[in-house]
PDB file of N, CA and C in Angstrom:
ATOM      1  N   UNK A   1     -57.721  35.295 -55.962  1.00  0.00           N
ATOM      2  CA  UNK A   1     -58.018  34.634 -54.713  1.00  0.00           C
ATOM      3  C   UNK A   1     -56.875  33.690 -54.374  1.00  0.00           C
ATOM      4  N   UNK A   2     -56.427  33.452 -53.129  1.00  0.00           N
ATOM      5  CA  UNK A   2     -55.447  33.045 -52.851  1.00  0.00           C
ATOM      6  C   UNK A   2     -56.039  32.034 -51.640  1.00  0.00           C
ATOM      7  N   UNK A   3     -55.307  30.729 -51.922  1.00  0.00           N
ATOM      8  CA  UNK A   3     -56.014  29.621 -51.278  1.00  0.00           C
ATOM      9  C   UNK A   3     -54.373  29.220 -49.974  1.00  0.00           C
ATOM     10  N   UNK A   4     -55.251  28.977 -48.913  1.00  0.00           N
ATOM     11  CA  UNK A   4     -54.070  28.384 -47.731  1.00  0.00           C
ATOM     12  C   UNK A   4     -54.228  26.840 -47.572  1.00  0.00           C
ATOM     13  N   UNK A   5     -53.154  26.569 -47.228  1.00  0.00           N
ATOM     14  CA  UNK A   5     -53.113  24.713 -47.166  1.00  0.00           C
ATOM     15  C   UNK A   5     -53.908  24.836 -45.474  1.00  0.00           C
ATOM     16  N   UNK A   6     -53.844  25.341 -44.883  1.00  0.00           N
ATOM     17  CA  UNK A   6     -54.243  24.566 -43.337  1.00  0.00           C
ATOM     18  C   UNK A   6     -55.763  24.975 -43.500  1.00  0.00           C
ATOM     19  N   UNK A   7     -56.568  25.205 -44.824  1.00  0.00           N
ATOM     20  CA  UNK A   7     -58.243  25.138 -44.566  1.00  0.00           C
ATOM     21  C   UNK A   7     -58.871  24.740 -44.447  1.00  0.00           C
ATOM     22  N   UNK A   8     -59.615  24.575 -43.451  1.00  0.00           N
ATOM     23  CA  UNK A   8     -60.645  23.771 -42.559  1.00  0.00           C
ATOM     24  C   UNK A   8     -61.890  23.029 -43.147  1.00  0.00           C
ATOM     25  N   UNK A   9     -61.669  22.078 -44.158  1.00  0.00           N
ATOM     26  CA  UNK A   9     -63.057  21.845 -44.827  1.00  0.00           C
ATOM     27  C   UNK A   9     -64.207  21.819 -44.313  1.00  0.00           C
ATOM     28  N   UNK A  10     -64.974  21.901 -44.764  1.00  0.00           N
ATOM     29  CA  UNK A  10     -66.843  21.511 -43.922  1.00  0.00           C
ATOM     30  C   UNK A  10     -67.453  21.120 -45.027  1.00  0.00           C
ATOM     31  N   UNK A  11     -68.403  20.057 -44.895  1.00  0.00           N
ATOM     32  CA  UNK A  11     -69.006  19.863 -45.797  1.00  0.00           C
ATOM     33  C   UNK A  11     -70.940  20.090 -44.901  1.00  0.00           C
ATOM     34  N   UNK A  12     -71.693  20.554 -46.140  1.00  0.00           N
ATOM     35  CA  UNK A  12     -72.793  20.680 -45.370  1.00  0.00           C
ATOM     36  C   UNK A  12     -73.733  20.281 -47.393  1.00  0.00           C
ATOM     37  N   UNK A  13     -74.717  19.367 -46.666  1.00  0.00           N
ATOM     38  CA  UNK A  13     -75.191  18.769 -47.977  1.00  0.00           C
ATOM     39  C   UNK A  13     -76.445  19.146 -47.381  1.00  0.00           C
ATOM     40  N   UNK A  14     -77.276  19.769 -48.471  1.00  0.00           N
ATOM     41  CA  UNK A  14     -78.238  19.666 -48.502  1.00  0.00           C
ATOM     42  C   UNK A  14     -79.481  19.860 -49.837  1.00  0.00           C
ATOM     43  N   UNK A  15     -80.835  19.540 -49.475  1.00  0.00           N
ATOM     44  CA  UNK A  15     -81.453  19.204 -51.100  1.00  0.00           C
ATOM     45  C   UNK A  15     -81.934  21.298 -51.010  1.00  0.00           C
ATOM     46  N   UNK A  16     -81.793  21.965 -52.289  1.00  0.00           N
ATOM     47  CA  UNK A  16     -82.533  22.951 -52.409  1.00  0.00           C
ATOM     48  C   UNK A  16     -83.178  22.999 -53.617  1.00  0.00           C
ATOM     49  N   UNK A  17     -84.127  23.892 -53.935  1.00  0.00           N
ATOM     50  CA  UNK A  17     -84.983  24.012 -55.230  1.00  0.00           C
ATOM     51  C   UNK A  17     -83.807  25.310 -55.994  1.00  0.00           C
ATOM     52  N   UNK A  18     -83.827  25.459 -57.194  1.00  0.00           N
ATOM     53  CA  UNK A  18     -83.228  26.019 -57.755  1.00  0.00           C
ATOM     54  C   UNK A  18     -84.296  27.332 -58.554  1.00  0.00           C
ATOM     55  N   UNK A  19     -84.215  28.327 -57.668  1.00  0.00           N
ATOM     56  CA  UNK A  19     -85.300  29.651 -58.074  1.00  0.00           C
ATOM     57  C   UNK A  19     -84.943  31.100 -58.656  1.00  0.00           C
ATOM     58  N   UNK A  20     -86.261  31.400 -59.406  1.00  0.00           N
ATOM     59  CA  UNK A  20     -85.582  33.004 -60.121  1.00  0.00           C
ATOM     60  C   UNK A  20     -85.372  33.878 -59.322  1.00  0.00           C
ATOM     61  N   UNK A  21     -84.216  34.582 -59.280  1.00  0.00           N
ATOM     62  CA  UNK A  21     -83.441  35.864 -58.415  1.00  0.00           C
ATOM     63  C   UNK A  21     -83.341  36.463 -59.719  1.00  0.00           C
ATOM     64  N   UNK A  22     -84.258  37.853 -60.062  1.00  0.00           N
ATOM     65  CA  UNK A  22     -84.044  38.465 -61.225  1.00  0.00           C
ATOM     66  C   UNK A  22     -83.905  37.902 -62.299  1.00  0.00           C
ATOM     67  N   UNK A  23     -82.633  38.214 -63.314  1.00  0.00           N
ATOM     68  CA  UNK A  23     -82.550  37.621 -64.937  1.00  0.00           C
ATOM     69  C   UNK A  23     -81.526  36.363 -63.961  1.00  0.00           C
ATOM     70  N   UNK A  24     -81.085  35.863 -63.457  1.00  0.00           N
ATOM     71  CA  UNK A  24     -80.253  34.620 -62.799  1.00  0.00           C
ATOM     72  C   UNK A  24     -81.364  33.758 -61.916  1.00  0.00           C
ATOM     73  N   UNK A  25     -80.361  32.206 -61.432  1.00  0.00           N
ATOM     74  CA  UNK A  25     -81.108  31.795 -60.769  1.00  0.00           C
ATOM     75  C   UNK A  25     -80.195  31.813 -59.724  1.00  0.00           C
ATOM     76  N   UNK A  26     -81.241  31.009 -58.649  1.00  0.00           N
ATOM     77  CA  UNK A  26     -80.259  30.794 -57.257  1.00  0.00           C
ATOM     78  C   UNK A  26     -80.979  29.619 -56.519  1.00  0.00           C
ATOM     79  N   UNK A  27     -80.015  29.406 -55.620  1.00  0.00           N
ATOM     80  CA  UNK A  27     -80.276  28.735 -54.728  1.00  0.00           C
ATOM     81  C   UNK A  27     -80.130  28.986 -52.794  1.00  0.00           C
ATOM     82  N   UNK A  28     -81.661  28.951 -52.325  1.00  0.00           N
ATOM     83  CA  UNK A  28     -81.391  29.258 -50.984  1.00  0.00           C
ATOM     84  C   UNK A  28     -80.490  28.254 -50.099  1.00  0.00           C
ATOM     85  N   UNK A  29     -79.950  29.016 -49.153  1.00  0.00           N
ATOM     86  CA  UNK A  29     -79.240  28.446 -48.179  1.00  0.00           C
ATOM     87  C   UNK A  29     -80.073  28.941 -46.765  1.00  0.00           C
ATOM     88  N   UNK A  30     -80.714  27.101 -46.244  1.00  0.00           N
ATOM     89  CA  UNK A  30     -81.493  27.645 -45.353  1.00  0.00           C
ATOM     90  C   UNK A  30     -80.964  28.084 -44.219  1.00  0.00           C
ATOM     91  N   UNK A  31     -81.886  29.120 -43.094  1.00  0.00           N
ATOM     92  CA  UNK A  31     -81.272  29.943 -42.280  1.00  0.00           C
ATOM     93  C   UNK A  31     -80.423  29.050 -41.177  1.00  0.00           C
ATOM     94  N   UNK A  32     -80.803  27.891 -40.795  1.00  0.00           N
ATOM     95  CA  UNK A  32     -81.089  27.232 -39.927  1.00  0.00           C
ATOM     96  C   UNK A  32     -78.866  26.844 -40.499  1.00  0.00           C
ATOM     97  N   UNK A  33     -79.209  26.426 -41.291  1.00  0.00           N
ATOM     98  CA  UNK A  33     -77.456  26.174 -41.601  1.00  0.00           C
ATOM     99  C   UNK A  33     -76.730  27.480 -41.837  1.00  0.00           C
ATOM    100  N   UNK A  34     -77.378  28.572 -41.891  1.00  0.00           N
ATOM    101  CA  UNK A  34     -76.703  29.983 -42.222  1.00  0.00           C
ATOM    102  C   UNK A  34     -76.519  29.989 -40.634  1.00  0.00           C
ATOM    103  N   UNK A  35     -77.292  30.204 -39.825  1.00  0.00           N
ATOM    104  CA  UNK A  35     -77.120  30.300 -38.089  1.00  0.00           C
ATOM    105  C   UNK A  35     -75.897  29.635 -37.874  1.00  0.00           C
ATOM    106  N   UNK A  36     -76.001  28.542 -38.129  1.00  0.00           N
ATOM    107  CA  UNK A  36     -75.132  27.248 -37.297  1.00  0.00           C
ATOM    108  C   UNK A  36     -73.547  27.791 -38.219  1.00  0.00           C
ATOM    109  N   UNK A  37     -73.337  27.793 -39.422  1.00  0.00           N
ATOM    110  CA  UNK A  37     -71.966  28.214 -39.772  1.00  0.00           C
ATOM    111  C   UNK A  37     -71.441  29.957 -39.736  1.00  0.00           C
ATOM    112  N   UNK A  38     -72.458  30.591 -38.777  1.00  0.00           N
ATOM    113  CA  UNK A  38     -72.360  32.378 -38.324  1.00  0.00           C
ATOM    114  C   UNK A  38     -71.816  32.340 -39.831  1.00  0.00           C
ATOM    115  N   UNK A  39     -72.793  32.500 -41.013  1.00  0.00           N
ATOM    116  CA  UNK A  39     -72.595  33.065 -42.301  1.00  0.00           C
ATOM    117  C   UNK A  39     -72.971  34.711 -42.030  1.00  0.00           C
ATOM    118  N   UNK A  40     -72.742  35.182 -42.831  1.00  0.00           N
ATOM    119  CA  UNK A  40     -73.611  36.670 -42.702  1.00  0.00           C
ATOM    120  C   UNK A  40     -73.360  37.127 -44.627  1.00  0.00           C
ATOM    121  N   UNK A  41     -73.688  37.717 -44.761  1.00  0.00           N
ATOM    122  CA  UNK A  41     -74.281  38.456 -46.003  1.00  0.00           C
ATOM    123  C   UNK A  41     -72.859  38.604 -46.596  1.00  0.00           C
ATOM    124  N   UNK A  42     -72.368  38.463 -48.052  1.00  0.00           N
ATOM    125  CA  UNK A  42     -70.837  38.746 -48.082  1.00  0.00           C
ATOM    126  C   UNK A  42     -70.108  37.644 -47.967  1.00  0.00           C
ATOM    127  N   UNK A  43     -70.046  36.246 -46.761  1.00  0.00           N
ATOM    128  CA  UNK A  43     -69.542  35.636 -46.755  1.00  0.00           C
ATOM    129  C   UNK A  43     -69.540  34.530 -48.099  1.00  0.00           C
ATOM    130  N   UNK A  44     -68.548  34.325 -48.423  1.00  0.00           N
ATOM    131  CA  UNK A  44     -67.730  33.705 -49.650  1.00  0.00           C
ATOM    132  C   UNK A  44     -67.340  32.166 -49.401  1.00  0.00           C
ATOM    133  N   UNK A  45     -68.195  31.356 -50.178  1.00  0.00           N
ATOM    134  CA  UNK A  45     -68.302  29.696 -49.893  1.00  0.00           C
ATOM    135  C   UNK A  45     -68.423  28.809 -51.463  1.00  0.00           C
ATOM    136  N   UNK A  46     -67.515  28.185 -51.364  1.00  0.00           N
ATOM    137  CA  UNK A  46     -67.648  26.702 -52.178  1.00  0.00           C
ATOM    138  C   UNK A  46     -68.578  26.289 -52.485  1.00  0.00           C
ATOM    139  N   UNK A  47     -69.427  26.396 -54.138  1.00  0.00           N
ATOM    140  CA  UNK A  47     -70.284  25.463 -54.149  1.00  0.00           C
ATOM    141  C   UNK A  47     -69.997  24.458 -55.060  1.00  0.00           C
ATOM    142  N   UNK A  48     -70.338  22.711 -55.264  1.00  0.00           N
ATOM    143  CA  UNK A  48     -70.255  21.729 -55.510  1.00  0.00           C
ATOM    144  C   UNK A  48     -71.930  21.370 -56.162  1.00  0.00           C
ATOM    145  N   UNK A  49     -72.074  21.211 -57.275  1.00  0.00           N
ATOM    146  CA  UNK A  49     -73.367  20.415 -58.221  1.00  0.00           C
ATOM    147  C   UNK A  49     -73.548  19.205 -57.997  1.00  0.00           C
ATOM    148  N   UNK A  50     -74.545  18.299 -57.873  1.00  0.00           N
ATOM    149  CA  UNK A  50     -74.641  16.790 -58.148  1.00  0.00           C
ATOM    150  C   UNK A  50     -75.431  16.647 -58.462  1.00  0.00           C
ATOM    151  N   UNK A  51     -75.139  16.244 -60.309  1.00  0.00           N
ATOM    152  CA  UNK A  51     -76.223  15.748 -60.776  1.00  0.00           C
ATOM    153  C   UNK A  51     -76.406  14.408 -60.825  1.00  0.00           C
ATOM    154  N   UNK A  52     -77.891  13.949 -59.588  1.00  0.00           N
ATOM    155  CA  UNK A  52     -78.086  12.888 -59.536  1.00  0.00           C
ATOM    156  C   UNK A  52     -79.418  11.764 -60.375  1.00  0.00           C
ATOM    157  N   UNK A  53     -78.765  10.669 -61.186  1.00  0.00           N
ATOM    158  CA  UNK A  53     -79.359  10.404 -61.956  1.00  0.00           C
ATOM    159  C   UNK A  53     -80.322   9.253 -61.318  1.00  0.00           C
ATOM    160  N   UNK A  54     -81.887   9.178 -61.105  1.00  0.00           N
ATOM    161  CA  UNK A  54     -82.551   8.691 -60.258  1.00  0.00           C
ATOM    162  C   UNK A  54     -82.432   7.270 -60.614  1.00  0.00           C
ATOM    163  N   UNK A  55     -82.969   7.186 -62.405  1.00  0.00           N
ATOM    164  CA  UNK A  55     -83.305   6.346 -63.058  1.00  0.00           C
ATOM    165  C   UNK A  55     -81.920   5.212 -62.666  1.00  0.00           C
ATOM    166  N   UNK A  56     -80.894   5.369 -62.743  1.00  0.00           N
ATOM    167  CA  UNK A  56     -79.874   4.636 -62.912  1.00  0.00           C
ATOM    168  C   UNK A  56     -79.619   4.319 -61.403  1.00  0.00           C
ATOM    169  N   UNK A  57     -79.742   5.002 -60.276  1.00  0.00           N
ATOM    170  CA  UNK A  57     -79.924   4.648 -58.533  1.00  0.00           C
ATOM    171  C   UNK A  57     -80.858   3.590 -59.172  1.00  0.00           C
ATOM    172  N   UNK A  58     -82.268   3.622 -59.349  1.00  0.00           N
ATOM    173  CA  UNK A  58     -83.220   2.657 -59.278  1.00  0.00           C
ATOM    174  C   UNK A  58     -82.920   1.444 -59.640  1.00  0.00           C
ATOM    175  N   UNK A  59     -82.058   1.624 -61.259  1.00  0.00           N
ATOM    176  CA  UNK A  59     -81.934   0.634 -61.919  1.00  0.00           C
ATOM    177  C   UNK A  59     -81.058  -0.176 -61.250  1.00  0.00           C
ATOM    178  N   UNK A  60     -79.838   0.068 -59.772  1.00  0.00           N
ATOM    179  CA  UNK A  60     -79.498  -0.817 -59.265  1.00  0.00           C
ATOM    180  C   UNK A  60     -79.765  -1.534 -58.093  1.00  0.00           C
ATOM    181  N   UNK A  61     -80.897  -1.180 -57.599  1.00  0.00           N
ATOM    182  CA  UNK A  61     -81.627  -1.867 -56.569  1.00  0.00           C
ATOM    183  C   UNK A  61     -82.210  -3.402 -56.935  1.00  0.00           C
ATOM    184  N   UNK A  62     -81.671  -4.193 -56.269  1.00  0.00           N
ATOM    185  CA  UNK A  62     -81.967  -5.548 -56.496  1.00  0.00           C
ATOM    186  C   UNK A  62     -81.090  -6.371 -57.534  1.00  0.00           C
ATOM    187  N   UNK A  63     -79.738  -5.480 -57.951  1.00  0.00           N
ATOM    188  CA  UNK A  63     -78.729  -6.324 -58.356  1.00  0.00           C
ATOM    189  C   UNK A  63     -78.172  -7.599 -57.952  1.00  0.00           C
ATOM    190  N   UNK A  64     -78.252  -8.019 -56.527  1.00  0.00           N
ATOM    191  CA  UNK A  64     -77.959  -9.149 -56.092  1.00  0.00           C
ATOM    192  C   UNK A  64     -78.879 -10.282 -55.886  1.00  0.00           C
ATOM    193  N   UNK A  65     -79.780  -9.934 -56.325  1.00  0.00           N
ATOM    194  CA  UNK A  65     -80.875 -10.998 -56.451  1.00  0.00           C
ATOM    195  C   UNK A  65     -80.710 -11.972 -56.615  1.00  0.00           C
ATOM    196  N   UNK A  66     -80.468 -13.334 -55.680  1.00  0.00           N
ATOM    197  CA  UNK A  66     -80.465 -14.521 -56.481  1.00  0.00           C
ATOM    198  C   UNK A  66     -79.030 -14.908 -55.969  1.00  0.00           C
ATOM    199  N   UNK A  67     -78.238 -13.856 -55.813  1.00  0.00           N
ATOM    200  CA  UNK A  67     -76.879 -14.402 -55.603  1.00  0.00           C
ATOM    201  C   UNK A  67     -75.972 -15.234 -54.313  1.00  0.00           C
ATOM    202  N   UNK A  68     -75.191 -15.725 -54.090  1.00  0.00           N
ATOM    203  CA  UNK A  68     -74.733 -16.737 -52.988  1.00  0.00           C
ATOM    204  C   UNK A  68     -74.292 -15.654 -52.418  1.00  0.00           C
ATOM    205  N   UNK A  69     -74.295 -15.871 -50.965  1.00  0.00           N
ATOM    206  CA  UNK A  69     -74.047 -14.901 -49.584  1.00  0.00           C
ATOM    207  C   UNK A  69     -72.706 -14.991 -49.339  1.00  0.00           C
ATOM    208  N   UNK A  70     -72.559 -13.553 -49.210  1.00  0.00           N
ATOM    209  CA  UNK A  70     -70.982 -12.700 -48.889  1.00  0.00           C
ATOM    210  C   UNK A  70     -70.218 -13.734 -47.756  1.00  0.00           C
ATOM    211  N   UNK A  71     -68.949 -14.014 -48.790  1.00  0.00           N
ATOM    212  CA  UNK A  71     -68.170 -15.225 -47.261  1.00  0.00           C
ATOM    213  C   UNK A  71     -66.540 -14.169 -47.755  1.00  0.00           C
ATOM    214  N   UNK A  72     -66.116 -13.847 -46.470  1.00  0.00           N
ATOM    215  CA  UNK A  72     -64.899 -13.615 -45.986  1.00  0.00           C
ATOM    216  C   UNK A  72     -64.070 -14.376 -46.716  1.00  0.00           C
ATOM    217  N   UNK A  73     -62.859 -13.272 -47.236  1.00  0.00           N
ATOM    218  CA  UNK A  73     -61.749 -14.052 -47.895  1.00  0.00           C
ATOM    219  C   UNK A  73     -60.582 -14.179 -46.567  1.00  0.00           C
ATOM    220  N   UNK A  74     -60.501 -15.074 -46.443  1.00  0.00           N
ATOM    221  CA  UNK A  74     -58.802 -15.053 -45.504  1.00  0.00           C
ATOM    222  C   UNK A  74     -57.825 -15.031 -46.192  1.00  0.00           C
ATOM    223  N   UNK A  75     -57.280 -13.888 -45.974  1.00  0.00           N
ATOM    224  CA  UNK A  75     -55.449 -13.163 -46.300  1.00  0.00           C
ATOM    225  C   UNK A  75     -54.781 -13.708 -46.005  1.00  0.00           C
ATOM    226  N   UNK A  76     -54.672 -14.045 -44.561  1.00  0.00           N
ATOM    227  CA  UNK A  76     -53.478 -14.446 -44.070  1.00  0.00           C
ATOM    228  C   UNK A  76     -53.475 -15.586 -42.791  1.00  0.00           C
ATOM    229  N   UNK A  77     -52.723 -16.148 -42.089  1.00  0.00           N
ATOM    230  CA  UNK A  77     -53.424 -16.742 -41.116  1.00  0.00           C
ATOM    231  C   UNK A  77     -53.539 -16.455 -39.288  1.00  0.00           C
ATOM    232  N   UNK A  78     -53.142 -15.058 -39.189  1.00  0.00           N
ATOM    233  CA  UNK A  78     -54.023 -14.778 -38.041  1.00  0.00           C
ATOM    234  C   UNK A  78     -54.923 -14.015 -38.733  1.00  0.00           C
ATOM    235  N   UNK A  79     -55.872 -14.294 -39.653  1.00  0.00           N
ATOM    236  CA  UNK A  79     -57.550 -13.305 -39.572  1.00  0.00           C
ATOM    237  C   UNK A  79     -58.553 -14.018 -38.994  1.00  0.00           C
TER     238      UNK A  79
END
């Protein structure tokens, strides 16, 4: 496979369930984003994993608790 510099990224995020397709698994790509990027059957796309760890999102909610309110550093003197 041979990759070109002027390729057009897209990013399209979305949550799917991960289901049995025979002895493999898969993941659907709903139609509604298959429509909108004219995919068709065959077409050949980038996929990207994120494994997101909930426990550790949670665990930083309410880190600033308690703390003195965000003040602007001045750089220089026209800011």
């Amino acid at each position: 496979m041979y990759m070109i510099n002027a390729v057009r990224w897209m990013q399209v995020v979305f949550e799917a369930e991960i289901r049995q397709v025979g002895t493999s698994l898969g993941v659907l790509i709903p139609a509604k984003i298959v429509r909108q990027k004219h995919w068709k059957k065959g077409t050949r796309v980038f996929v990207t994993f994120l494994d997101i760890d909930e426990k550790a999102i949670k665990k930083g909610f309410g880190m600033g608790k308690g703390m003195k309110p965000y003040q602007k550093v001045k750089w220089s003197k026209w800011e």
